[in-house]
Protein backbone atom coordinates (compact mmCIF):
# COMPACT_ATOMS: atom_id res chain seq x y z
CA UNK A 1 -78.38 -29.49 -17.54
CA UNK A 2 -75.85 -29.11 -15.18
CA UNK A 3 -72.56 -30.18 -15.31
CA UNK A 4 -69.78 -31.43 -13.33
CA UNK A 5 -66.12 -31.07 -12.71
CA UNK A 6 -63.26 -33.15 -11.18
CA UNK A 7 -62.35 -32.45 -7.82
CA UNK A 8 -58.69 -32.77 -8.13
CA UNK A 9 -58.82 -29.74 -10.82
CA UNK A 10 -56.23 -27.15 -10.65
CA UNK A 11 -54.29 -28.91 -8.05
CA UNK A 12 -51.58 -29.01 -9.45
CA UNK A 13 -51.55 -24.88 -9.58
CA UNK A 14 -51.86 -24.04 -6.04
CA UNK A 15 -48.41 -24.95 -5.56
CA UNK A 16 -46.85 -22.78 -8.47
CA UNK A 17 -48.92 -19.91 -7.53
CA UNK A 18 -47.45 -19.71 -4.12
CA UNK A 19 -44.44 -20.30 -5.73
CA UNK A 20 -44.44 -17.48 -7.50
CA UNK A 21 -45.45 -14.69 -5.49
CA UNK A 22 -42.91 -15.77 -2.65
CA UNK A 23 -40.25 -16.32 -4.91
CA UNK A 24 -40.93 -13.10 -6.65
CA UNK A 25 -40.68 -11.18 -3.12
CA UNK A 26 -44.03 -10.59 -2.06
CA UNK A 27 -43.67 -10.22 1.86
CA UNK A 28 -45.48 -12.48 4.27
CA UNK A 29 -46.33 -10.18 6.63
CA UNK A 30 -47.75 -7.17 4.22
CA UNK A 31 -45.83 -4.81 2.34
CA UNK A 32 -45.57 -4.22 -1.06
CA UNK A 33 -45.71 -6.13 -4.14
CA UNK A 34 -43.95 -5.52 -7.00
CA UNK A 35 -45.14 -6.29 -10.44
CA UNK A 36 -41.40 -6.66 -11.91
CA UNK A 37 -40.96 -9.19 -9.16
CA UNK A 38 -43.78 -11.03 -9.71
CA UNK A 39 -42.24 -11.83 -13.53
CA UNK A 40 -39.43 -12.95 -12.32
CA UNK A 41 -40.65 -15.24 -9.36
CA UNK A 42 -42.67 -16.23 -12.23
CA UNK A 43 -39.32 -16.29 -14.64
CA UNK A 44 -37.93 -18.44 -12.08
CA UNK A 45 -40.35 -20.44 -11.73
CA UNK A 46 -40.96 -21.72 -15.07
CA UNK A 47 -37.04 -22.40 -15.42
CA UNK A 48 -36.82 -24.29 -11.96
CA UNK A 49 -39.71 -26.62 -13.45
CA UNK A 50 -38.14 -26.85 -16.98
CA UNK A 51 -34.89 -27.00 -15.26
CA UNK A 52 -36.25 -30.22 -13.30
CA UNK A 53 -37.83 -32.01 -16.46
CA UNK A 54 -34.35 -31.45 -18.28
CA UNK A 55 -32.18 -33.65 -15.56
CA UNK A 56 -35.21 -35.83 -15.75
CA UNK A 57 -35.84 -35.32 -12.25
CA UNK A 58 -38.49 -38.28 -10.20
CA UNK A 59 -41.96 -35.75 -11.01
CA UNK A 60 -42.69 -37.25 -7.56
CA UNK A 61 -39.79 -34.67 -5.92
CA UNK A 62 -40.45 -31.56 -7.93
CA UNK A 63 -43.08 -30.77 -5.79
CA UNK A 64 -40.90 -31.13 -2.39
CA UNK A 65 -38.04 -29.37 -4.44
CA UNK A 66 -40.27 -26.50 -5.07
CA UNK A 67 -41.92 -26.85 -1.47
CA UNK A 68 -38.47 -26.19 -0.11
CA UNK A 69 -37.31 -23.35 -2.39
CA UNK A 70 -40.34 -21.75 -0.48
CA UNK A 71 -39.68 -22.36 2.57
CA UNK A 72 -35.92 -20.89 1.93
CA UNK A 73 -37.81 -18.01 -0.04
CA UNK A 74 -39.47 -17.30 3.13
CA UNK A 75 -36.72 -17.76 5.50
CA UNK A 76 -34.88 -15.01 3.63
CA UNK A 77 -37.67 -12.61 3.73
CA UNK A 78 -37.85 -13.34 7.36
CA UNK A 79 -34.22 -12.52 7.67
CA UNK A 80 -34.64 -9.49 5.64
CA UNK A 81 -37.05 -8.26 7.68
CA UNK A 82 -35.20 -8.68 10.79
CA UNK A 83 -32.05 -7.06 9.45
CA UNK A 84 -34.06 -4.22 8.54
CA UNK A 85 -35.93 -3.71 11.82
CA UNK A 86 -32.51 -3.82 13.41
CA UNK A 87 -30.91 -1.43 11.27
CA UNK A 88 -34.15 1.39 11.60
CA UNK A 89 -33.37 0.78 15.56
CA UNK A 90 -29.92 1.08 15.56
CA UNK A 91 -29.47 -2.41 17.35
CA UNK A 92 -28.00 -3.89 14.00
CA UNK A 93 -24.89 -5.61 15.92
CA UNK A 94 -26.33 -7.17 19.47
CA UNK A 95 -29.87 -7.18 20.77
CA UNK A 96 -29.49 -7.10 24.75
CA UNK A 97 -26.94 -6.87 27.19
CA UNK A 98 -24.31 -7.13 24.68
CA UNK A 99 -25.68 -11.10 23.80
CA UNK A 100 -26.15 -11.69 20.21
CA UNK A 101 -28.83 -14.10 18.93
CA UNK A 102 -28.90 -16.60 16.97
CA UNK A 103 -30.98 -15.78 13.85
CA UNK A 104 -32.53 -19.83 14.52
CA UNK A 105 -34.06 -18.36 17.73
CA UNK A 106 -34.95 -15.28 16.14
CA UNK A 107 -37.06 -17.09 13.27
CA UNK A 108 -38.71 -19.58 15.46
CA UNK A 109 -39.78 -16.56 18.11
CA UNK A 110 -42.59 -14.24 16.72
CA UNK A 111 -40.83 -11.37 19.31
CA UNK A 112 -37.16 -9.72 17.82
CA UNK A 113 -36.39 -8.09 20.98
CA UNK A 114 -36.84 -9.84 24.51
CA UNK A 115 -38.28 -7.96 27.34
């Protein structure tokens, strides 16, 4: 006989395992991962969520709460990355003609350096 499962299984994990590996540092766009970060993304993690059950946070908003410590996780690696680029260049101060840019324009715009 075969059986059956609920649809709505493991839900609830496909949050926390993004979670985790962003928070930890694994970068979006390839790289390396590291197992000691992965711990304490994971570290993190768990105290965020035990964090949020303590102040006896709506369960409703721990979701968005976590949502948006990804999307800063991943606006920091993005700004990581550009820093870094810039400093293996040797641009690290202005991009062109002596403009700087603002680092909103340089996360929205897939190119670092205009042509």
């Amino acid at each position: 006989m075969i059986g059956s499962a609920a649809p709505e299984t493991g839900d609830t994990w496909l949050i926390g395992s993004f979670a985790v590996a962003i928070i930890g540092g694994t970068g979006l766009n390839g790289g390396s991962i590291s197992i000691l970060g992965i711990f304490l993304g994971g570290a993190i993690f768990i105290l965020i969520q035990n964090g949020l059950i303590d102040f006896k946070a709506n369960p409703y908003f721990a979701n968005s709460f976590l949502g948006g410590l990804i999307l800063l996780a991943i606006i920091l690696d993005r700004i990581r990355e550009i820093v870094s680029d810039k400093t293996r260049s040797g641009t690290a101060g202005n991009v062109t003609d002596g403009q700087p840019q603002k680092v909103a324009e340089v996360l929205v715009s897939d190119k670092t350096f205009p042509e």
